[in-house]
PDB file of N, CA and C in Angstrom:
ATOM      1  N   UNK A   1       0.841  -1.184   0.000  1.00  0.00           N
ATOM      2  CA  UNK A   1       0.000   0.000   0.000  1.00  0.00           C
ATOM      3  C   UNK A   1       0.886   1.248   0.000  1.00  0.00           C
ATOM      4  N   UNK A   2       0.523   2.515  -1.151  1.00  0.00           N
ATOM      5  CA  UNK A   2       1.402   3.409  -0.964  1.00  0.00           C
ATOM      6  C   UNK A   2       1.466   4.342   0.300  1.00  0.00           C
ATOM      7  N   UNK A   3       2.301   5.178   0.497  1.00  0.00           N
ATOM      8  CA  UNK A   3       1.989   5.850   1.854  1.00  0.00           C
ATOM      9  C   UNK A   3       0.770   6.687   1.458  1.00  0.00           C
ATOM     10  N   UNK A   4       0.085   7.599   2.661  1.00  0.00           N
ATOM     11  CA  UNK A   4      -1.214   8.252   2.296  1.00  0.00           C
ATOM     12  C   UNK A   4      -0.820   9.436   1.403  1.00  0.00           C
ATOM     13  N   UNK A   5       0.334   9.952   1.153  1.00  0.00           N
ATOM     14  CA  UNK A   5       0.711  11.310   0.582  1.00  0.00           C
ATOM     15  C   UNK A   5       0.639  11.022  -0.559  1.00  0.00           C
ATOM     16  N   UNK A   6       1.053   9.840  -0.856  1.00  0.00           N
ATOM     17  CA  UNK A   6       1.517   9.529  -2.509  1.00  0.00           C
ATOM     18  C   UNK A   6       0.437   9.972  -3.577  1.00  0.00           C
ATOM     19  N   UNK A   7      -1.036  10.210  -3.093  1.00  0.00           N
ATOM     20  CA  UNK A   7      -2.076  10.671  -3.757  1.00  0.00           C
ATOM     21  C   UNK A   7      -1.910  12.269  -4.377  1.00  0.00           C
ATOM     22  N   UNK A   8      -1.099  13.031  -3.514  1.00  0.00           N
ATOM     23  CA  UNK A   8      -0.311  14.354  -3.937  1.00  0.00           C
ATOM     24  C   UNK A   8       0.892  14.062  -4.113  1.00  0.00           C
ATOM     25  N   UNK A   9       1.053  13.621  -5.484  1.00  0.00           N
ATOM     26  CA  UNK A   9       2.764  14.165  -6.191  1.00  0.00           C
ATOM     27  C   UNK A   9       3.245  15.016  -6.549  1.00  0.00           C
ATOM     28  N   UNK A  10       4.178  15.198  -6.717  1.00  0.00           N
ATOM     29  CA  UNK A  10       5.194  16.594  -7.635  1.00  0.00           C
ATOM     30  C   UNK A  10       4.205  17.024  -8.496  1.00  0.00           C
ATOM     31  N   UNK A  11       3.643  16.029  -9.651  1.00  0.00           N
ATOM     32  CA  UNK A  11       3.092  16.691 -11.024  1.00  0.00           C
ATOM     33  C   UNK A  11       1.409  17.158 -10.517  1.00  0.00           C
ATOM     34  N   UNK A  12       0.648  16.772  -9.692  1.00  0.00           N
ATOM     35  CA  UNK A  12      -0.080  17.470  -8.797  1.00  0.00           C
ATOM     36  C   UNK A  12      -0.128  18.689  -8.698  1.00  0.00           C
ATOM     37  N   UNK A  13       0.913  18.348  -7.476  1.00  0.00           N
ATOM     38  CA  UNK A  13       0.963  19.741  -6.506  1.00  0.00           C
ATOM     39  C   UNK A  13       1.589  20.826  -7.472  1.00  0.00           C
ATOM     40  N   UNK A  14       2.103  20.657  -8.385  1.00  0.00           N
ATOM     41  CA  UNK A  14       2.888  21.721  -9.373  1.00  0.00           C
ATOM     42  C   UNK A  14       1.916  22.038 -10.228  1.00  0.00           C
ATOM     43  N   UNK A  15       1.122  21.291 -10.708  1.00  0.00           N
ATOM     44  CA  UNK A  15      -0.450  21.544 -11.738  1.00  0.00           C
ATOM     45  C   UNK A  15      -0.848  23.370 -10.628  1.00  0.00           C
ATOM     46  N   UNK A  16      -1.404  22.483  -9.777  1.00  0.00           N
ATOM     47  CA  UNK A  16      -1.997  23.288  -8.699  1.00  0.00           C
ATOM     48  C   UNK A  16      -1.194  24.851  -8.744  1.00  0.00           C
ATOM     49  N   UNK A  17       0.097  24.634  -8.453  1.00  0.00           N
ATOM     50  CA  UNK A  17       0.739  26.284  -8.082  1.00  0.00           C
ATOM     51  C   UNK A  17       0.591  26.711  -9.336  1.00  0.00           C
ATOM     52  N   UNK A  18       1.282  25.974 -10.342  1.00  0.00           N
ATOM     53  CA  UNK A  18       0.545  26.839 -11.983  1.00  0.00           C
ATOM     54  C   UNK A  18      -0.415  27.416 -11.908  1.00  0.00           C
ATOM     55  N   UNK A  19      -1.734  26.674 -11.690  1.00  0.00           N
ATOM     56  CA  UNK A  19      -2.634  27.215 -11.710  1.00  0.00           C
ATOM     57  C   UNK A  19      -3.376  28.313 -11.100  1.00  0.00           C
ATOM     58  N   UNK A  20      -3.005  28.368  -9.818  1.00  0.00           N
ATOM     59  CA  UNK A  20      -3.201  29.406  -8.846  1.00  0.00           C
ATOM     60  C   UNK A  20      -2.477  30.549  -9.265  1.00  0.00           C
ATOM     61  N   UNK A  21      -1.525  30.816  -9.960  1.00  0.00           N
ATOM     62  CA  UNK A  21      -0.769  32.012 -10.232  1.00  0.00           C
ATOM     63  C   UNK A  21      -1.757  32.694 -11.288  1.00  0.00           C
ATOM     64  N   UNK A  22      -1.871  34.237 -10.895  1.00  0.00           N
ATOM     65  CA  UNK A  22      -2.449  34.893 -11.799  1.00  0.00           C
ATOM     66  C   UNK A  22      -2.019  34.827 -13.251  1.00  0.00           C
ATOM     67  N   UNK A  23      -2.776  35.074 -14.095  1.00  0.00           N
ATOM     68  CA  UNK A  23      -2.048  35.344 -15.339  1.00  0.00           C
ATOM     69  C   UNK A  23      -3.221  36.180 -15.976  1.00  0.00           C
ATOM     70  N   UNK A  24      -3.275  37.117 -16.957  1.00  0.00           N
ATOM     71  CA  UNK A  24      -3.740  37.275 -17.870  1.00  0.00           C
ATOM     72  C   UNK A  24      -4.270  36.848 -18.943  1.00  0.00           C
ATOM     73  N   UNK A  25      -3.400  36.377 -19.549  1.00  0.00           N
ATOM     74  CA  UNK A  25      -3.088  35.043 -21.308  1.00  0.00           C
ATOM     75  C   UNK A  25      -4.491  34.155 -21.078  1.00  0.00           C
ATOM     76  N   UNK A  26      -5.461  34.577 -21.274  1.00  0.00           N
ATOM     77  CA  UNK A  26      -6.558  33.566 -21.748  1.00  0.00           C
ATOM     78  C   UNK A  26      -6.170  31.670 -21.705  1.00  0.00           C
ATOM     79  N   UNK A  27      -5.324  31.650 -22.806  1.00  0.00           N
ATOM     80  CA  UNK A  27      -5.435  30.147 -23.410  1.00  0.00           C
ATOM     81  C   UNK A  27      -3.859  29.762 -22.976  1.00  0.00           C
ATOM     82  N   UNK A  28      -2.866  30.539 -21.710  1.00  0.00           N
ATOM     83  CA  UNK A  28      -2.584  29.705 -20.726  1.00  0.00           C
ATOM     84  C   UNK A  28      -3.029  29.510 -19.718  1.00  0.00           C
ATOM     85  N   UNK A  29      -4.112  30.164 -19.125  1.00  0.00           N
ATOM     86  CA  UNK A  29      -4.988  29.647 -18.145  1.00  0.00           C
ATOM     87  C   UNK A  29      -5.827  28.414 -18.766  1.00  0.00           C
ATOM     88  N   UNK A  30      -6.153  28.550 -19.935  1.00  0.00           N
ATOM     89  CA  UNK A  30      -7.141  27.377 -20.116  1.00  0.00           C
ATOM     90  C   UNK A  30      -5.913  25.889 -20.286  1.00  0.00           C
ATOM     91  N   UNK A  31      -4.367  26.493 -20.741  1.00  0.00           N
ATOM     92  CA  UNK A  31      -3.779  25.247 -20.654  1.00  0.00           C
ATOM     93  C   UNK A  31      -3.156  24.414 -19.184  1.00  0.00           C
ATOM     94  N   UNK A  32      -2.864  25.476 -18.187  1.00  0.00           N
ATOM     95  CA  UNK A  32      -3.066  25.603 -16.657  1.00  0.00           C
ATOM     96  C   UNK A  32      -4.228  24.615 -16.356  1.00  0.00           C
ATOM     97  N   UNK A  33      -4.982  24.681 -17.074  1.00  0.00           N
ATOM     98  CA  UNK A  33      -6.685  24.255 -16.422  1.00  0.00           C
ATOM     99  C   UNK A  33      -6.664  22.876 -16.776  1.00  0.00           C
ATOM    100  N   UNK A  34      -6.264  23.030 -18.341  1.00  0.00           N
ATOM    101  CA  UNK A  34      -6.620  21.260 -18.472  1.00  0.00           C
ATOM    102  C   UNK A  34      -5.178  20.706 -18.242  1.00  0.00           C
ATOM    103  N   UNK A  35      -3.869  20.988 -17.749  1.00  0.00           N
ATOM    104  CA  UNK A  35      -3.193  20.530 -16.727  1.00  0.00           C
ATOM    105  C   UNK A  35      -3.501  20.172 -15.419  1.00  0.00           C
ATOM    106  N   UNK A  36      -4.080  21.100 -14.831  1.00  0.00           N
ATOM    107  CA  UNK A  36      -4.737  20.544 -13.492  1.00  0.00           C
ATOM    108  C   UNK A  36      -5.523  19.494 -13.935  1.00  0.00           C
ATOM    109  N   UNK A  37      -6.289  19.838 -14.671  1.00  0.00           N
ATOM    110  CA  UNK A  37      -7.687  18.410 -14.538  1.00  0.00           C
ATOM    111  C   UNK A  37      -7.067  16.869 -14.712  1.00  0.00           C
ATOM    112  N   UNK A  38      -6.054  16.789 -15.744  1.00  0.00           N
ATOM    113  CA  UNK A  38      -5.786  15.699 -16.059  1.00  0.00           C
ATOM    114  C   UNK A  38      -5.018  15.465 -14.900  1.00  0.00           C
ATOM    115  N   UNK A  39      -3.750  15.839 -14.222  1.00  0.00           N
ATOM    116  CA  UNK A  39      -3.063  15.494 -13.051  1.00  0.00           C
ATOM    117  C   UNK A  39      -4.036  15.199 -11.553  1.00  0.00           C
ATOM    118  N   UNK A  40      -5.343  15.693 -11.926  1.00  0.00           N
ATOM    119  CA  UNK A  40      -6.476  15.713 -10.597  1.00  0.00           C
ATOM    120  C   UNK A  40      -7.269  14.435 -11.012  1.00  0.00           C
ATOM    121  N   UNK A  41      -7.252  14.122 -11.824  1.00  0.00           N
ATOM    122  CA  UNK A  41      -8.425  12.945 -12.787  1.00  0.00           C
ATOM    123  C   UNK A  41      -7.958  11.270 -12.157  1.00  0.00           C
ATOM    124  N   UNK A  42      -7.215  11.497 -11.200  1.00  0.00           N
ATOM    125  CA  UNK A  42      -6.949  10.213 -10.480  1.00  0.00           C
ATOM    126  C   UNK A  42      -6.849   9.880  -9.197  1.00  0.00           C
ATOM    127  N   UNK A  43      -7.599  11.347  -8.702  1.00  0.00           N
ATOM    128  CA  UNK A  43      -7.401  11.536  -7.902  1.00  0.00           C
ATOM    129  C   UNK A  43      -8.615  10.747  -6.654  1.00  0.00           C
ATOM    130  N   UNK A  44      -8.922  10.428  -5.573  1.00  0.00           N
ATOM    131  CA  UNK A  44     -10.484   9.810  -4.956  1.00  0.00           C
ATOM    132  C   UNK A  44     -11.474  10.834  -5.333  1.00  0.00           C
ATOM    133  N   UNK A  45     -12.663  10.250  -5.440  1.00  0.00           N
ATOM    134  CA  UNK A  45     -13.844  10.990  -5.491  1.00  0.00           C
ATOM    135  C   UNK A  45     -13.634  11.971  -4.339  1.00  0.00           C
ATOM    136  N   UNK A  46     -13.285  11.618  -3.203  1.00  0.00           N
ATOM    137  CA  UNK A  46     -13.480  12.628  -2.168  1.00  0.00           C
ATOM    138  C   UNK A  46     -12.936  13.728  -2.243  1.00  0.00           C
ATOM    139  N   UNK A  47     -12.012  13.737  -3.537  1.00  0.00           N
ATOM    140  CA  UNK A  47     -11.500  14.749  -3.625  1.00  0.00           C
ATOM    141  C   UNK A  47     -12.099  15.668  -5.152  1.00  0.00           C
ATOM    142  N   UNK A  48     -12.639  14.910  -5.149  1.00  0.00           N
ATOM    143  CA  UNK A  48     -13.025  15.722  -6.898  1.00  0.00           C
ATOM    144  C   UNK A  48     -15.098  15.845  -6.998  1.00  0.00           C
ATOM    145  N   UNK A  49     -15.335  15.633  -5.737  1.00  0.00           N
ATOM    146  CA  UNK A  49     -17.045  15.872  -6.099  1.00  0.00           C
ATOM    147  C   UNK A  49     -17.222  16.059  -4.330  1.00  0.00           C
ATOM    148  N   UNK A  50     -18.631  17.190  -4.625  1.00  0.00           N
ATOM    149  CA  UNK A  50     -19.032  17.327  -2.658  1.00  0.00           C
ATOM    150  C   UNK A  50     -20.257  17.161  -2.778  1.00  0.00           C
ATOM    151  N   UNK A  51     -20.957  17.158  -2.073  1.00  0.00           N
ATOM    152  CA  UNK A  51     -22.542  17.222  -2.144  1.00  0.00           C
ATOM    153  C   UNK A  51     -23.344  18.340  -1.710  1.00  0.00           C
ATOM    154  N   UNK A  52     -22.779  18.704  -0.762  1.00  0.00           N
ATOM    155  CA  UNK A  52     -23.466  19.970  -0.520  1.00  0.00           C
ATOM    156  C   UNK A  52     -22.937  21.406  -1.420  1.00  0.00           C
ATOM    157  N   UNK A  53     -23.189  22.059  -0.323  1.00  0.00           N
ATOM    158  CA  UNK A  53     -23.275  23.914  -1.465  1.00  0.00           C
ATOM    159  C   UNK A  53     -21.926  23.866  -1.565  1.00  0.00           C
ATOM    160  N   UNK A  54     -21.745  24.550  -2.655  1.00  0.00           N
ATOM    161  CA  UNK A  54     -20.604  25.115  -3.048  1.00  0.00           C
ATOM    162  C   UNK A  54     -20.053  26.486  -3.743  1.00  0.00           C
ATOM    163  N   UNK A  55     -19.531  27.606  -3.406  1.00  0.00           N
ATOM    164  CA  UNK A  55     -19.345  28.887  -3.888  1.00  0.00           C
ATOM    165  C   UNK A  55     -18.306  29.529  -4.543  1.00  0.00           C
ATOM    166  N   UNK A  56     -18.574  30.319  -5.527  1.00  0.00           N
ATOM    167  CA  UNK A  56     -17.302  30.818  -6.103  1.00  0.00           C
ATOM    168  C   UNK A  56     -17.614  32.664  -6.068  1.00  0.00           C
ATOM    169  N   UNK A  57     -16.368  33.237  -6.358  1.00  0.00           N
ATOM    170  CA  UNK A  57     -16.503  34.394  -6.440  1.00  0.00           C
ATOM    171  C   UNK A  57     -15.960  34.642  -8.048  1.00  0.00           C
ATOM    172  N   UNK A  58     -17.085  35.797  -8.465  1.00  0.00           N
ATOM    173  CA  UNK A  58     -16.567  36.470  -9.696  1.00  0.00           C
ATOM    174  C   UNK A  58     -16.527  37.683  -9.842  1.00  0.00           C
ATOM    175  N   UNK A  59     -16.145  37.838 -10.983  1.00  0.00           N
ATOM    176  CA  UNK A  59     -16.307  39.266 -11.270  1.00  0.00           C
ATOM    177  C   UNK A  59     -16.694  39.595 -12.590  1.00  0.00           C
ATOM    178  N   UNK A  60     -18.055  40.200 -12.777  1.00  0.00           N
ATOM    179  CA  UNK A  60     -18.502  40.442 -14.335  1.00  0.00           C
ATOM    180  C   UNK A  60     -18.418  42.028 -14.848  1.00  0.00           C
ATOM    181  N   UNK A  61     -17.781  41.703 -16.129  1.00  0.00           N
ATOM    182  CA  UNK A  61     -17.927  42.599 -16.933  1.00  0.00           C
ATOM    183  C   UNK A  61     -19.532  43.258 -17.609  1.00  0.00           C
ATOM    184  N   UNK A  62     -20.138  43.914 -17.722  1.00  0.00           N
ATOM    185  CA  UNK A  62     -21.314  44.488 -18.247  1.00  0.00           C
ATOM    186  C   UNK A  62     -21.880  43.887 -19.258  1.00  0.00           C
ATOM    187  N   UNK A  63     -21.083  42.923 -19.975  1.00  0.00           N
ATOM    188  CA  UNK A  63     -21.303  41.885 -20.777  1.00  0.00           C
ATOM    189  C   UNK A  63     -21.572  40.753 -20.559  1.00  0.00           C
ATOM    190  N   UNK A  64     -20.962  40.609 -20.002  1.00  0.00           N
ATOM    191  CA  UNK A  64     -21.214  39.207 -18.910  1.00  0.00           C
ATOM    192  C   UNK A  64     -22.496  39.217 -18.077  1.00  0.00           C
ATOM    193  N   UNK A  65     -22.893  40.423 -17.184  1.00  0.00           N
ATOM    194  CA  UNK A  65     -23.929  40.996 -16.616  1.00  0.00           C
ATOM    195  C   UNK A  65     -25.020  40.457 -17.102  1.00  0.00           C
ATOM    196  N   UNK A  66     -25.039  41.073 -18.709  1.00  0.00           N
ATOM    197  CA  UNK A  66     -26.695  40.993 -19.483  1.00  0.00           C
ATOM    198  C   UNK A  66     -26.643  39.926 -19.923  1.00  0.00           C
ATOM    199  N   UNK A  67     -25.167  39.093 -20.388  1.00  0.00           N
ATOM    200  CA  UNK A  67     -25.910  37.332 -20.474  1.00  0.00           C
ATOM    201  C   UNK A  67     -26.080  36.963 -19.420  1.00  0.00           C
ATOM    202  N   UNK A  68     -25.867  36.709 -18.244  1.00  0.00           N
ATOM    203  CA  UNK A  68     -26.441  36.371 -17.313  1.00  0.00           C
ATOM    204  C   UNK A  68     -27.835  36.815 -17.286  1.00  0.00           C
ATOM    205  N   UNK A  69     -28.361  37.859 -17.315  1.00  0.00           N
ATOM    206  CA  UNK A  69     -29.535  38.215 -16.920  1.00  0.00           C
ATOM    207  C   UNK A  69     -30.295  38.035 -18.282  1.00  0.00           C
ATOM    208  N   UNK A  70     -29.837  37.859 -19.626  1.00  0.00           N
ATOM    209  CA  UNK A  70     -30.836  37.215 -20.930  1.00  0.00           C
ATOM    210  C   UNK A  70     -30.756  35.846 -20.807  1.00  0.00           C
ATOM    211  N   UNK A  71     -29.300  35.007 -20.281  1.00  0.00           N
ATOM    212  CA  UNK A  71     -29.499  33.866 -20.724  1.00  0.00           C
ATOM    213  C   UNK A  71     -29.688  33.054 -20.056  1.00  0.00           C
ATOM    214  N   UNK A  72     -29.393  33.335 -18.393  1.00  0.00           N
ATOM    215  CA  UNK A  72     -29.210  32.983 -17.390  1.00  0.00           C
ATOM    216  C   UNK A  72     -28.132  32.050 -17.414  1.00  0.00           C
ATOM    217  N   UNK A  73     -26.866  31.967 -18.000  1.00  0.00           N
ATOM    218  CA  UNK A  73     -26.164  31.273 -17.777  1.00  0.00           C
ATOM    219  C   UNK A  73     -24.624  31.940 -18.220  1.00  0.00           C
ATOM    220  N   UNK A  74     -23.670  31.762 -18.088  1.00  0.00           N
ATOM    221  CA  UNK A  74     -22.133  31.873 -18.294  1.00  0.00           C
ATOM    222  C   UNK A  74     -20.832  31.387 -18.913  1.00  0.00           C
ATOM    223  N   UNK A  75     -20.278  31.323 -20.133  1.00  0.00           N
ATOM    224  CA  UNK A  75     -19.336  30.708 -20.353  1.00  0.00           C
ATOM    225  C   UNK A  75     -18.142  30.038 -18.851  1.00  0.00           C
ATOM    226  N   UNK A  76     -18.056  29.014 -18.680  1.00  0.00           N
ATOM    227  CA  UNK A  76     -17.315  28.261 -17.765  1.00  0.00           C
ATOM    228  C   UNK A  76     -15.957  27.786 -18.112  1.00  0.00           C
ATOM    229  N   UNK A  77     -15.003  28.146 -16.692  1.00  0.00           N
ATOM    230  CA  UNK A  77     -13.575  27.534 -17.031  1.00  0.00           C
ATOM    231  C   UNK A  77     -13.599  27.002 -15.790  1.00  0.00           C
ATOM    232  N   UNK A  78     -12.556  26.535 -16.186  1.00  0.00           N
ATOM    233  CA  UNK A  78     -12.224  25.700 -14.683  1.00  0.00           C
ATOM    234  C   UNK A  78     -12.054  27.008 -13.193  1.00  0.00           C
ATOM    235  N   UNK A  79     -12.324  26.891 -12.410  1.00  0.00           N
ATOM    236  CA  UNK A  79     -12.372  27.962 -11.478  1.00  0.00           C
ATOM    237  C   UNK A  79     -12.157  27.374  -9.950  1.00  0.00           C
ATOM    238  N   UNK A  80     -11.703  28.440  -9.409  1.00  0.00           N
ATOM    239  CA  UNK A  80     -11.631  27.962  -7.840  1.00  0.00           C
ATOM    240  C   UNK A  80     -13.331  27.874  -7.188  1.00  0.00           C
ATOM    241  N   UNK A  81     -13.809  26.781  -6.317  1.00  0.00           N
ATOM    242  CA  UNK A  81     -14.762  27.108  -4.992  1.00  0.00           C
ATOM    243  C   UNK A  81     -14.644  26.531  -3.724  1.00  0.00           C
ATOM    244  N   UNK A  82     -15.711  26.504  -3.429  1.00  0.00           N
ATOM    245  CA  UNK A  82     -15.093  26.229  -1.816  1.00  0.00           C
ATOM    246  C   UNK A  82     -16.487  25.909  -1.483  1.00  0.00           C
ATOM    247  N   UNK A  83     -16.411  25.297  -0.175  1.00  0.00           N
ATOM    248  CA  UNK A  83     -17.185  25.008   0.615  1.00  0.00           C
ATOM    249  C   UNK A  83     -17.916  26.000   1.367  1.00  0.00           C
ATOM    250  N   UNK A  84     -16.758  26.958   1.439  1.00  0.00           N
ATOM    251  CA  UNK A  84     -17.346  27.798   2.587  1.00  0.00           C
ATOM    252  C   UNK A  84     -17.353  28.954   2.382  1.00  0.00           C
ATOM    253  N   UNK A  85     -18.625  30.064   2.583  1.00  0.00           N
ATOM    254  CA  UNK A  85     -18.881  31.484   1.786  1.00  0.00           C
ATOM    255  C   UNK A  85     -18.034  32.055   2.499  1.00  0.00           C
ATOM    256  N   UNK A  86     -17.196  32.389   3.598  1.00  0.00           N
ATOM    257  CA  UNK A  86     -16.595  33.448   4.111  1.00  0.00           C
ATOM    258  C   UNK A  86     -15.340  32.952   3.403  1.00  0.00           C
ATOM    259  N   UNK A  87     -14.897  31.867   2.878  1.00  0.00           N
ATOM    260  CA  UNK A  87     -13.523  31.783   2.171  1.00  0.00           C
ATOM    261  C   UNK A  87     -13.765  32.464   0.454  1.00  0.00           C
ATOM    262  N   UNK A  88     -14.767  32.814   0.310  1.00  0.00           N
ATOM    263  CA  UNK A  88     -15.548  32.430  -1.109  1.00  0.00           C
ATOM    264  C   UNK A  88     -15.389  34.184  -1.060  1.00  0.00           C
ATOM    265  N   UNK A  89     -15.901  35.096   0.220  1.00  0.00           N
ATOM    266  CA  UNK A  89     -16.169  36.181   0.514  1.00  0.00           C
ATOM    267  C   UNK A  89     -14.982  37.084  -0.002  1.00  0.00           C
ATOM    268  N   UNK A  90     -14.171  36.419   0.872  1.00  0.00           N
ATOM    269  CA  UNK A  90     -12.472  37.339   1.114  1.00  0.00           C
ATOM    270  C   UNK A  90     -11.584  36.982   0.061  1.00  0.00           C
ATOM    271  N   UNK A  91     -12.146  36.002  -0.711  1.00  0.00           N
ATOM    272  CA  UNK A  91     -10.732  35.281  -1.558  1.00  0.00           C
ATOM    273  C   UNK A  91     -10.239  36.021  -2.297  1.00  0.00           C
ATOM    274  N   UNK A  92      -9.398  36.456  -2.181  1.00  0.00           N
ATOM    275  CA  UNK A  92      -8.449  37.473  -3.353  1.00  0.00           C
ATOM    276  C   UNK A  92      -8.262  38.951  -2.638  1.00  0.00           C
ATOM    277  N   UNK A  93      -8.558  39.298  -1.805  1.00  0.00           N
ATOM    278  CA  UNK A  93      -8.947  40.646  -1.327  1.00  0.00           C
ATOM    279  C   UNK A  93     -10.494  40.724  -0.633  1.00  0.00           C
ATOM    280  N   UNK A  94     -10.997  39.990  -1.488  1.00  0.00           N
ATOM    281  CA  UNK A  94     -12.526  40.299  -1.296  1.00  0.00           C
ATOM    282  C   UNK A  94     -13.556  40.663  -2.372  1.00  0.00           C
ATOM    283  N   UNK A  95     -14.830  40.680  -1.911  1.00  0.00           N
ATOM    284  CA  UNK A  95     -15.806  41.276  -3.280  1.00  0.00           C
ATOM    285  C   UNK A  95     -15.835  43.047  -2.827  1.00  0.00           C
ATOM    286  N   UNK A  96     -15.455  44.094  -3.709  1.00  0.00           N
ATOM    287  CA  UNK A  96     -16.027  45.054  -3.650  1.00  0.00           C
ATOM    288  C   UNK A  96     -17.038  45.486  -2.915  1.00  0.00           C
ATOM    289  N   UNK A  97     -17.341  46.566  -1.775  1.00  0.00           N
ATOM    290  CA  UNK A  97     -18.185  46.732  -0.850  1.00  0.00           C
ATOM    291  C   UNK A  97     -19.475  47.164  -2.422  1.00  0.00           C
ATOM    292  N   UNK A  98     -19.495  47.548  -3.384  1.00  0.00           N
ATOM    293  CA  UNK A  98     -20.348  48.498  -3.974  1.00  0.00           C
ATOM    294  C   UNK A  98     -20.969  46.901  -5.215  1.00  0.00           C
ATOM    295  N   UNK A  99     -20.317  46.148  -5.129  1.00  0.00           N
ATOM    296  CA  UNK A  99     -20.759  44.705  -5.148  1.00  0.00           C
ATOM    297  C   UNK A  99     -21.865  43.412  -4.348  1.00  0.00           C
ATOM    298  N   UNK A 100     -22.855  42.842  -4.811  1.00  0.00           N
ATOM    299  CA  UNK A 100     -23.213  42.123  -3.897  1.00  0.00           C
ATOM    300  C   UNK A 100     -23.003  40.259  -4.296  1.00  0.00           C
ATOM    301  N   UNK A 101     -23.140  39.592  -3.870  1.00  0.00           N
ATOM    302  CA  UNK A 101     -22.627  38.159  -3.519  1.00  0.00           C
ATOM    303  C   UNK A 101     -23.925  37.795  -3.935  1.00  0.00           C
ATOM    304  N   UNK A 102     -24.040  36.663  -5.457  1.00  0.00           N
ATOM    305  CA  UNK A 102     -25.037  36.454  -5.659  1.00  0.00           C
ATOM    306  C   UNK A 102     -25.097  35.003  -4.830  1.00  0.00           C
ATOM    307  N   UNK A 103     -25.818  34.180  -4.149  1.00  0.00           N
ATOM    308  CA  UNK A 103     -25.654  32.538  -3.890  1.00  0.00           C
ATOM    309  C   UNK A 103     -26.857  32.087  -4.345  1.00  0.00           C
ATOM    310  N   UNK A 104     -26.138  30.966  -5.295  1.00  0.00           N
ATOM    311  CA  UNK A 104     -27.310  30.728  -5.910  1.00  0.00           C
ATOM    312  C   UNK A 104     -27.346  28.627  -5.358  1.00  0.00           C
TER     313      UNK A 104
END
């Protein structure tokens, strides 16, 4: 049996810091992204699905705004969430006080 760590390796945990680093570049975040997924794709269920709520924070452009509100829905990338709204709240700095927190 491997030890319990062996489930986080080098090519993992290095997916991960890639990914977490800001970037700009569109389509190296999306290559960041499907790096993570594939290095995460072996990972236990317990680690890759939850059942209860789950939250993310964004930030929309005015464009983004009115598809949301015509289409009700959003182009999707891979993104950070969490379990828990006060991590969801503060993450990055925070949401803008002149902002509100949609939970849906």
């Amino acid at each position: 049996m491997p030890p319990p760590d062996a489930e986080f390796g080098l090519e993992l945990l290095q997916a991960i810091s890639d990914w977490q680093r800001d970037c700009d570049d569109r389509d190296l975040r999306a290559r960041r992204g499907q790096t993570l997924k594939e290095a995460a794709a072996n990972l236990p269920v317990r680690y890759r699905q939850v059942t209860g709520r789950c939250f993310r924070q964004m930030s929309l452009d005015s464009g983004n705004l009115w598809r949301l509100a015509t289409e009700t829905e959003l182009p999707e990338a891979i993104s950070s969430w969490s379990t828990s709204f006060e991590v969801v709240k503060w993450f990055k700095g925070g949401v803008p006080r002149h902002l509100h927190i949609l939970v849906f």
